[in-house]
Protein backbone atom coordinates (compact mmCIF):
# COMPACT_ATOMS: atom_id res chain seq x y z
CA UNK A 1 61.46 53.20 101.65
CA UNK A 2 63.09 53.99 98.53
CA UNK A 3 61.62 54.10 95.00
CA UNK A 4 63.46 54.11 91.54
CA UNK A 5 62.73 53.13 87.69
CA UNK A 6 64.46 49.90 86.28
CA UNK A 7 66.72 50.91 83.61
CA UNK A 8 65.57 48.29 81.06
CA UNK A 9 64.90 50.19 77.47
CA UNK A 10 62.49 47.45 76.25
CA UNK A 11 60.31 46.91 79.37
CA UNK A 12 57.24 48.72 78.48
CA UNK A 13 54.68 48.63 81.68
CA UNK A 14 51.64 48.77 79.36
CA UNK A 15 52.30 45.42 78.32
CA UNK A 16 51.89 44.16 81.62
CA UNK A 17 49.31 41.28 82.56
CA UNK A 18 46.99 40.59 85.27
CA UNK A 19 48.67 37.81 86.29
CA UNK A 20 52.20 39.43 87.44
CA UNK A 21 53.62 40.13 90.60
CA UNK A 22 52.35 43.13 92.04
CA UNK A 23 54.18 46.41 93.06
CA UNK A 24 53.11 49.13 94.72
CA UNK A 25 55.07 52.60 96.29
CA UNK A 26 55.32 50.72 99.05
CA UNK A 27 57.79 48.14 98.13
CA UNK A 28 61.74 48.40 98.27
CA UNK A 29 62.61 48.84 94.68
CA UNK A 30 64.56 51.74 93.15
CA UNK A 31 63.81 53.42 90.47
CA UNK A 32 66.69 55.11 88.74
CA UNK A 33 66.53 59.04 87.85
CA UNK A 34 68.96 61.66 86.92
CA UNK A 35 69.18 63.84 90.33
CA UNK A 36 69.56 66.48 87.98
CA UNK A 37 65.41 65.71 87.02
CA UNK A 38 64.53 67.11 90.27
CA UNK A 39 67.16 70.01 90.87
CA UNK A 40 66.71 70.17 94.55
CA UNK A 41 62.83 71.22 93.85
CA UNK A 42 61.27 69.21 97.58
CA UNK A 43 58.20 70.48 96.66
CA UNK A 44 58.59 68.41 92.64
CA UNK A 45 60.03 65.24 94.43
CA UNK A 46 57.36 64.98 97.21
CA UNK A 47 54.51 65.53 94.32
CA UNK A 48 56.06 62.59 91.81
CA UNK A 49 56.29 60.57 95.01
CA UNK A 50 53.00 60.48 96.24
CA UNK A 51 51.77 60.68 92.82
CA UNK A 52 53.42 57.15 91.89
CA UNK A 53 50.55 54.74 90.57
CA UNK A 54 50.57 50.91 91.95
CA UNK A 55 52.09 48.99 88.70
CA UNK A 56 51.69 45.37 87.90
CA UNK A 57 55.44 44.30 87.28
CA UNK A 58 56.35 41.41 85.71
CA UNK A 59 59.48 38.82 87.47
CA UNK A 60 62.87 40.87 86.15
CA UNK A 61 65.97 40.72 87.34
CA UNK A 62 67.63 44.58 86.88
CA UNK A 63 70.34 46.34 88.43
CA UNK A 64 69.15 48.69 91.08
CA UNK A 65 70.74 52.39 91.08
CA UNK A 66 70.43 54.90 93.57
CA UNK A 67 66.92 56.11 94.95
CA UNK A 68 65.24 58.70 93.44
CA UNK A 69 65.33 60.66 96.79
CA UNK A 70 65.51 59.77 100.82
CA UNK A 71 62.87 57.76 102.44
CA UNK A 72 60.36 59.85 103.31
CA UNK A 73 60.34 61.76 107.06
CA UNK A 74 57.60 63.55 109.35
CA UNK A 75 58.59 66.33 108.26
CA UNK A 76 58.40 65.32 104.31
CA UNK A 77 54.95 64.45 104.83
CA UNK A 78 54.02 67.54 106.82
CA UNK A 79 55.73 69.35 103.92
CA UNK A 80 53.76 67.53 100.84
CA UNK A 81 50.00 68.21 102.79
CA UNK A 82 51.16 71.55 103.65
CA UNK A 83 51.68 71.99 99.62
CA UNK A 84 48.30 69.68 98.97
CA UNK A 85 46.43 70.46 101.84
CA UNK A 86 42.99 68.55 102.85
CA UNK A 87 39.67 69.60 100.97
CA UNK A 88 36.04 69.82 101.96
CA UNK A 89 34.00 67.00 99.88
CA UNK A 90 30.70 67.45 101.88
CA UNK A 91 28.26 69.01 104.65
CA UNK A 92 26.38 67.74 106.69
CA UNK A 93 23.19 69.39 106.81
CA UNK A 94 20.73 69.78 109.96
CA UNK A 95 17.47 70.98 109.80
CA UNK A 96 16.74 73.64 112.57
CA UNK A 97 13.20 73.45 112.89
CA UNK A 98 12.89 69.43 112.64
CA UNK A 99 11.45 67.87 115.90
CA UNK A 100 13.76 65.10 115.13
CA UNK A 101 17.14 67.21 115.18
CA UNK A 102 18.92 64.07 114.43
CA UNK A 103 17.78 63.96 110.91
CA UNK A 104 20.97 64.59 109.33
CA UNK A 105 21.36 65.10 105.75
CA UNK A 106 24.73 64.77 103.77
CA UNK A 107 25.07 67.09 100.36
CA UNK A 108 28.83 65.96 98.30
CA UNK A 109 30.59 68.82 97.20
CA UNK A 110 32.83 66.73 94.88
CA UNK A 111 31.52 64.93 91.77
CA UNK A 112 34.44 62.23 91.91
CA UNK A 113 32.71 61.25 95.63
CA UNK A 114 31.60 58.07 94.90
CA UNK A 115 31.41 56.86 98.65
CA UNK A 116 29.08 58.94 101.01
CA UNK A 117 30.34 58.57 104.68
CA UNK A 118 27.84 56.69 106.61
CA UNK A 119 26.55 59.10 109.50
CA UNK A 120 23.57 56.42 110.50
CA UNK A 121 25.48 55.80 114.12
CA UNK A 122 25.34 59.67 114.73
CA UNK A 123 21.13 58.81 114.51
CA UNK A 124 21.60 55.22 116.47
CA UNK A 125 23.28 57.08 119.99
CA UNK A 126 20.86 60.04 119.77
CA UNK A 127 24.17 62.29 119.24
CA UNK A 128 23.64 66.30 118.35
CA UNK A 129 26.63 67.70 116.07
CA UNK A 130 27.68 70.85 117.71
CA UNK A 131 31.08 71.77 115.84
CA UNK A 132 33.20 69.80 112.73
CA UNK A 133 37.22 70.37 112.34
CA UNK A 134 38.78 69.04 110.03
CA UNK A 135 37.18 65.79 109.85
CA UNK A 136 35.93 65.37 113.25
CA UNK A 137 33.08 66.39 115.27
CA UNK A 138 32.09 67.59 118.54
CA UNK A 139 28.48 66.17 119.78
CA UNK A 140 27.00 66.25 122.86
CA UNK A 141 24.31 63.38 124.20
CA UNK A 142 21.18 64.97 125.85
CA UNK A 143 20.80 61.17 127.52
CA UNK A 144 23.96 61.29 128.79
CA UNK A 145 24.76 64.39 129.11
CA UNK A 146 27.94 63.74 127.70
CA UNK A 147 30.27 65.57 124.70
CA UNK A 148 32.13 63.10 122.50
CA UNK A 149 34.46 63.77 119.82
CA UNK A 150 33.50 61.50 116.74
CA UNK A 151 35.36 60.47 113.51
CA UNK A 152 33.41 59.45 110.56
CA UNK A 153 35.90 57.05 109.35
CA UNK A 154 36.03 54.91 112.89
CA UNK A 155 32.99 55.87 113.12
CA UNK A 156 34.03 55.24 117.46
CA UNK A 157 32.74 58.56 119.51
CA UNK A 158 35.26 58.88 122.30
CA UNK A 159 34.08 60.88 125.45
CA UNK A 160 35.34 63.68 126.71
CA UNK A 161 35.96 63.33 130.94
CA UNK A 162 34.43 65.65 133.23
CA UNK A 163 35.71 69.72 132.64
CA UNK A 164 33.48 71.91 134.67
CA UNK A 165 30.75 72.04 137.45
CA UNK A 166 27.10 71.99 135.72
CA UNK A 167 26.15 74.79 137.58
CA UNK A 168 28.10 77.40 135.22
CA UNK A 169 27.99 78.17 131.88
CA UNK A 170 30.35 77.12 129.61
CA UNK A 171 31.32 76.73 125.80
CA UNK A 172 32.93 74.01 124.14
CA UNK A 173 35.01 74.63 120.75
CA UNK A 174 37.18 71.95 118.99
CA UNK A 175 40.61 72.56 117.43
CA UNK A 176 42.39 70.01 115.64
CA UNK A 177 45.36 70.72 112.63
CA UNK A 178 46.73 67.15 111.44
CA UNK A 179 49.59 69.52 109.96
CA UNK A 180 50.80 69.86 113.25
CA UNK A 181 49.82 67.13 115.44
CA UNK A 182 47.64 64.51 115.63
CA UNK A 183 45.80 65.51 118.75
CA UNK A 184 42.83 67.74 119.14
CA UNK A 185 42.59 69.98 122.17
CA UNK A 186 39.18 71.30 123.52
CA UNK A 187 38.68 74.88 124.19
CA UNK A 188 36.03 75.62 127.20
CA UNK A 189 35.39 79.12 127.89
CA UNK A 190 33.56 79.07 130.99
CA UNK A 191 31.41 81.94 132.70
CA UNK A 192 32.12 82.48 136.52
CA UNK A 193 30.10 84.90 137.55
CA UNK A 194 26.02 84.78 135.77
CA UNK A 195 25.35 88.38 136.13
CA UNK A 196 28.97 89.39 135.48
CA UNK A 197 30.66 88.71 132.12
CA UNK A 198 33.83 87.52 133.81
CA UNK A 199 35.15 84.44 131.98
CA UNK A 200 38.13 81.74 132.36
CA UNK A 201 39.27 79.63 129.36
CA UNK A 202 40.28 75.99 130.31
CA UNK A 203 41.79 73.20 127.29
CA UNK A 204 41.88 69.64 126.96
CA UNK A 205 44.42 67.88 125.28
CA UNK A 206 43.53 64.60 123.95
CA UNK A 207 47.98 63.82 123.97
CA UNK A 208 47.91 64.09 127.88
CA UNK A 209 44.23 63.65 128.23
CA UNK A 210 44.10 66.25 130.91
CA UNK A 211 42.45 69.68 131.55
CA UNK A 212 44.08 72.81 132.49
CA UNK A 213 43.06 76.32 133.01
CA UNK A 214 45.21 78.52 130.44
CA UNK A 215 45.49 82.40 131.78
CA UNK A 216 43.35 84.48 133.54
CA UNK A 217 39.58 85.84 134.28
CA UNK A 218 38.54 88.53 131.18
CA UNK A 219 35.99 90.52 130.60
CA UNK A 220 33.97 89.19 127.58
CA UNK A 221 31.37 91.35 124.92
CA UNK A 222 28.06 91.04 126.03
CA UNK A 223 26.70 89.68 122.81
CA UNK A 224 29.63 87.04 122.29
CA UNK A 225 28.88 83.41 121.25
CA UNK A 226 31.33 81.51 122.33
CA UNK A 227 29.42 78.46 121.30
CA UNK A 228 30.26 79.26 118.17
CA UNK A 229 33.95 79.30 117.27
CA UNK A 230 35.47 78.74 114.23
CA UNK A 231 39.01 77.20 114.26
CA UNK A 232 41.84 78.59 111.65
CA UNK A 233 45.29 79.06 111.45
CA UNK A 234 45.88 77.72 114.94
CA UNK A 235 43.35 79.76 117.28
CA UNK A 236 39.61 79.55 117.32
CA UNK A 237 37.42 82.96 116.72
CA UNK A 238 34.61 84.17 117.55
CA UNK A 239 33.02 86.85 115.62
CA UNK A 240 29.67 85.61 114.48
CA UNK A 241 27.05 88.29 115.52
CA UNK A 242 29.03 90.45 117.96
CA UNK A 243 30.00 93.91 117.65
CA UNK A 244 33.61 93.10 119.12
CA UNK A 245 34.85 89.70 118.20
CA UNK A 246 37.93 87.52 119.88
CA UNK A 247 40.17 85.18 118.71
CA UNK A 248 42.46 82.54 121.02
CA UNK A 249 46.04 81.38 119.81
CA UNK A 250 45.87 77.60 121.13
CA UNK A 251 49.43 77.06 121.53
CA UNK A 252 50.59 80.50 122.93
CA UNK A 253 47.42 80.47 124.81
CA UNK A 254 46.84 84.32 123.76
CA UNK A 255 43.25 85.97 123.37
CA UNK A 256 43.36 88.58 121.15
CA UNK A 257 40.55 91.20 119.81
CA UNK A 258 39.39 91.00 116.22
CA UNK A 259 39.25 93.77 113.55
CA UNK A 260 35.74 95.69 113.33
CA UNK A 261 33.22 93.48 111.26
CA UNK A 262 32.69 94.74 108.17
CA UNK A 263 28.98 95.23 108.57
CA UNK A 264 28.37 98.95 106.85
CA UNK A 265 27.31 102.14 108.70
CA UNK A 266 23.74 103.15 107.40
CA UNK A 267 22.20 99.43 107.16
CA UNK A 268 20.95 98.63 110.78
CA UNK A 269 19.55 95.77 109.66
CA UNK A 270 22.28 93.98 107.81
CA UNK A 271 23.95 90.94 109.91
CA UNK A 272 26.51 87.82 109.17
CA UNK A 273 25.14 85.22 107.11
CA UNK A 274 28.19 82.73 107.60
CA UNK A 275 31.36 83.19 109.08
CA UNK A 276 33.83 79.94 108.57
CA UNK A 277 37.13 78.76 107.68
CA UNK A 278 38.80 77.31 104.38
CA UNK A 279 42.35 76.97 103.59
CA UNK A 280 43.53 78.84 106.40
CA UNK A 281 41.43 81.78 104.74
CA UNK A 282 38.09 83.66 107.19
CA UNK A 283 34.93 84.13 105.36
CA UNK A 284 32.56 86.10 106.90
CA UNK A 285 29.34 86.83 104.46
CA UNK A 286 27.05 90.02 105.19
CA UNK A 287 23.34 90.19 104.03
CA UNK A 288 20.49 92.96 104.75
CA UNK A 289 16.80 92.98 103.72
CA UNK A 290 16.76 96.01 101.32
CA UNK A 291 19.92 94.24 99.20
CA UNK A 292 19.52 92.32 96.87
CA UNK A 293 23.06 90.72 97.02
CA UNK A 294 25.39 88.99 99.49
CA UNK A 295 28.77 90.78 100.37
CA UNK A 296 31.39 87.66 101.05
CA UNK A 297 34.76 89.22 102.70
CA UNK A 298 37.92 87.73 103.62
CA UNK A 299 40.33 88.26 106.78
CA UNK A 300 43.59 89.48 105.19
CA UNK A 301 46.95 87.29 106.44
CA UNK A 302 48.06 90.09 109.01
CA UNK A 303 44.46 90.31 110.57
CA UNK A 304 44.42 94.04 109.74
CA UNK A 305 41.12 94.18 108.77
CA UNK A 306 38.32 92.60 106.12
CA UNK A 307 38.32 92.94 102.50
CA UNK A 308 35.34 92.61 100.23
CA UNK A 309 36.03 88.94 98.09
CA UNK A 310 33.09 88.25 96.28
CA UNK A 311 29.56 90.23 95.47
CA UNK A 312 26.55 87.09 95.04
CA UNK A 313 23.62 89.12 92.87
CA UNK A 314 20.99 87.42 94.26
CA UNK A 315 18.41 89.23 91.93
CA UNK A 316 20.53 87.55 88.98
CA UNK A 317 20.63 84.25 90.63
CA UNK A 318 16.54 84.31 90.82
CA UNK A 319 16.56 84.27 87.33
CA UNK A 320 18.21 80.79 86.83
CA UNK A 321 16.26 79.90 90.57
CA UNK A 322 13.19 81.76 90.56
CA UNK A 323 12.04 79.30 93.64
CA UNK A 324 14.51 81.28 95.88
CA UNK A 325 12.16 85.00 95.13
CA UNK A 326 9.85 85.28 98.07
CA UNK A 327 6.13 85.49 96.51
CA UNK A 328 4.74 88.26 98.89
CA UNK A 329 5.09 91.61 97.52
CA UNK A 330 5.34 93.02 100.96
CA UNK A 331 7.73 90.71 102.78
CA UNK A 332 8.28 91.28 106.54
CA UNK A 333 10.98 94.18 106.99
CA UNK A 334 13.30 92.00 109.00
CA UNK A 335 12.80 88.88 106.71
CA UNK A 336 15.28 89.14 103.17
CA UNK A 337 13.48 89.36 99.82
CA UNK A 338 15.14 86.07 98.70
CA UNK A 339 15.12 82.60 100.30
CA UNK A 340 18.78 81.85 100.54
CA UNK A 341 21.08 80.26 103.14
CA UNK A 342 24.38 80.55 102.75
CA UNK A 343 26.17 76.74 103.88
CA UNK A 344 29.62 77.03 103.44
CA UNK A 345 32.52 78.82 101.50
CA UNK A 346 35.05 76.60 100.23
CA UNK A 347 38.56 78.07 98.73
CA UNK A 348 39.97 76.01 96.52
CA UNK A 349 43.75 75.61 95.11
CA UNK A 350 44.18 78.63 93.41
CA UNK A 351 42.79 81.84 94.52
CA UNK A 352 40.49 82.63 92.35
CA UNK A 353 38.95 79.27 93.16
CA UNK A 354 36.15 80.15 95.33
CA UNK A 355 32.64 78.45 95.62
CA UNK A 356 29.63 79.29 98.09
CA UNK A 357 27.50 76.90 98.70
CA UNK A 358 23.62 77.77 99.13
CA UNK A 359 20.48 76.60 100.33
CA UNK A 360 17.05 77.59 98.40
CA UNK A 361 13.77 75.78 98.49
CA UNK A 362 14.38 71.78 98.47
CA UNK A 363 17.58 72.24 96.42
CA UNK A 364 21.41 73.39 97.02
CA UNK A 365 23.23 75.05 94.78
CA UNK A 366 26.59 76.76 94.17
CA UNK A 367 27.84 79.73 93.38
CA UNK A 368 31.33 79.89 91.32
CA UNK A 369 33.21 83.40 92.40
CA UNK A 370 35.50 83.25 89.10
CA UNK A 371 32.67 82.20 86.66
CA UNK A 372 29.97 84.55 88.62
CA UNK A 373 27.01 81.66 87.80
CA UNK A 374 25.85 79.12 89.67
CA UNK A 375 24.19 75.87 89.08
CA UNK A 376 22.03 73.27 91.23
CA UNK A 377 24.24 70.89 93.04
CA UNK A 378 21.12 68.62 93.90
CA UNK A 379 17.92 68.04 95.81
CA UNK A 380 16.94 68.55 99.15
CA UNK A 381 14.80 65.78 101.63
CA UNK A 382 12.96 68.59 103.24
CA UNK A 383 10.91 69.58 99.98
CA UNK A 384 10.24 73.66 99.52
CA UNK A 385 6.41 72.72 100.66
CA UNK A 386 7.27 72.05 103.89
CA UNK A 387 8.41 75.16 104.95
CA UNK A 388 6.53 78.54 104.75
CA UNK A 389 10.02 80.71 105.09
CA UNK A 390 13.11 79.05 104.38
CA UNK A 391 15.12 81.72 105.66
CA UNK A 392 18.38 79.70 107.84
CA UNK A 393 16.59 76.41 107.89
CA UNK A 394 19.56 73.92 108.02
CA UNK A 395 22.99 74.15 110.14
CA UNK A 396 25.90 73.11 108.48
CA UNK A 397 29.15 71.39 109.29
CA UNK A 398 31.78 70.48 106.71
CA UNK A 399 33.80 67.27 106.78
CA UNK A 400 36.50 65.81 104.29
């Protein structure tokens, strides 16, 4: 494919009628432009390229010059979403203590969202979300007793074949980077022994569509989740709630311990609120009872250790949401003093571009890390009525 500009000094495209023949990036025209426009800047090229609008050309007959640059590769593409990488644009929200788990709920993230992703067939085959990726999802099928990977575009759950015996337990954990490859692999850490904590890590891969065991036995923390996993930068970790976390490169099949979590000495009771994954960045959010404020770090690129990100003054945000203050003046010790969930960090572009999401009484709002306010992103189903605490009340997965 190669794309160029007609060299015509009186063609004006704003003149252009409904009625002309149509041209998109996809067709075989060049477009002429000095070389000298782009100066060997990739990154400048690939963003005018897939930037081109579809045009409504009228019948011409020009001379065609060179291309503006080579057809675009593989590699180009990787290239151009490696510079404009995917974003978040919703969650989908779960309530925990519904006796319908299925009840999904879907909050946008994105004001330009015009189409909300229809999540109706999740409801219709009785399928419970267990991990998202990148814009799929792992669910399992309490009828069936099956796992199924499930795309909301297709909207087609495919099911994953037979892994392990029933008898043992085991933990699924999805990986998928479109970057890289268009297969997802499946990472089951399985427990051989139930009063031991020896266990074996086994991976599917949806290219051969076979399962292997990768390495062997370890010795696991006993207050690991691997249920839990959260994948980034090619391995999944696990560090939610455990003293001693672990993280597993996929493709060099290497487990690996993770740095101390930054929980601080003198607050027994403080514990991770969220730990996730955006833009190849690790949020892990810390909250106790006697604070009144959310402490949101970040891994640093070297996995070295935490750093603090972002202080949420809860107390402040009352003010604006004074549903979210808990009305007993003597709250429970191991309850917090405000009624906040924390749903999902989501990095944007530039660094500084950072926004929490957050649950409070029948509404979700956001938090903006550069403008420290927040503001009501909309309403909930579950009204603040129906719950007497509403302390962790939804599970939430992201997709794109």
């Amino acid at each position: 494919m190669e794309i160029g500009m007609c060299s015509n000094p009186n063609f004006d495209p704003l003149t252009l009628s409904g009625d002309d023949e149509y041209f998109s990036a996809e067709s075989s025209l060049d477009i002429d432009l000095p070389a000298e426009f782009f100066d060997g800047d990739d990154e400048l090229a690939a963003g005018f390229y897939f930037s081109l609008p579809d045009l409504w050309l009228p019948e011409f007959d020009y001379e065609l010059t060179e291309p503006l640059c080579p057809p675009m590769s593989d590699h180009d593409f990787l290239q151009y979403y490696s510079i404009f990488p995917l974003s978040v644009s919703g969650l989908v929200l779960i309530p925990k203590h519904s006796p319908q788990r299925s009840q999904f709920e879907y909050v946008s993230l994105t004001q330009s969202q015009t189409k909300v992703p229809d999540i109706s067939f999740l409801n219709s085959l009785n399928l419970q979300i267990l991990q998202s990726c990148i814009g799929l999802l792992l669910c399992f099928s309490q009828s069936s007793q099956k796992y199924y990977i499930c795309n909301l575009a297709t909207q087609h759950p495919e099911v994953l074949p037979n892994f392990v015996s029933a008898t043992n337990h085991f933990a699924l954990n999805l990986a998928f980077d479109p970057y890289t490859s268009p297969y997802y692999k499946i990472i089951c850490v399985q427990k051989l022994e139930l009063q031991k904590p020896l266990h074996q890590i086994s991976i599917y891969s949806r290219e051969t569509q076979t399962w292997a065991v990768s390495g062997k036995p370890f010795v696991a923390p006993g207050d690991i989740d691997f249920s839990d996993g959260v994948f980034c930068n090619g391995a999944i970790h696990w560090m939610r709630r455990t003293t001693i976390g672990l993280y597993f490169n996929v493709e060099e099949e290497i487990l690996t311990k993770m740095p101390k979590p930054p929980l601080k000495e003198g607050y027994p009771l403080a514990s991770c609120e969220y730990f996730g994954e955006s833009r190849g960045h690790l949020h892990y959010v810390v909250a106790s009872p006697e604070l009144s404020f959310l402490e949101l770090f970040e891994m640093k690129e070297d996995y070295s250790g935490w750093f603090l990100r972002s202080l949420i003054d809860l107390k402040s945000l009352a003010k604006d949401f004074p549903i979210m203050a808990r009305r007993s003046s003597n709250p429970h010790p191991f309850l917090p003093r405000y009624e906040c969930d924390v749903l999902s960090v989501v990095q944007g572009h530039d660094d500084e571009d950072l926004e929490v999401a957050l649950s409070i009484p029948g509404e979700v709002i956001t938090y903006n890390h550069e403008k420290r306010s927040a503001k009501k992103l909309c309403d909930l189903k579950v009204r603040p009525y129906e719950r007497a605490v509403w302390y962790r009340v939804y599970t939430s997965y992201q997709v794109l």
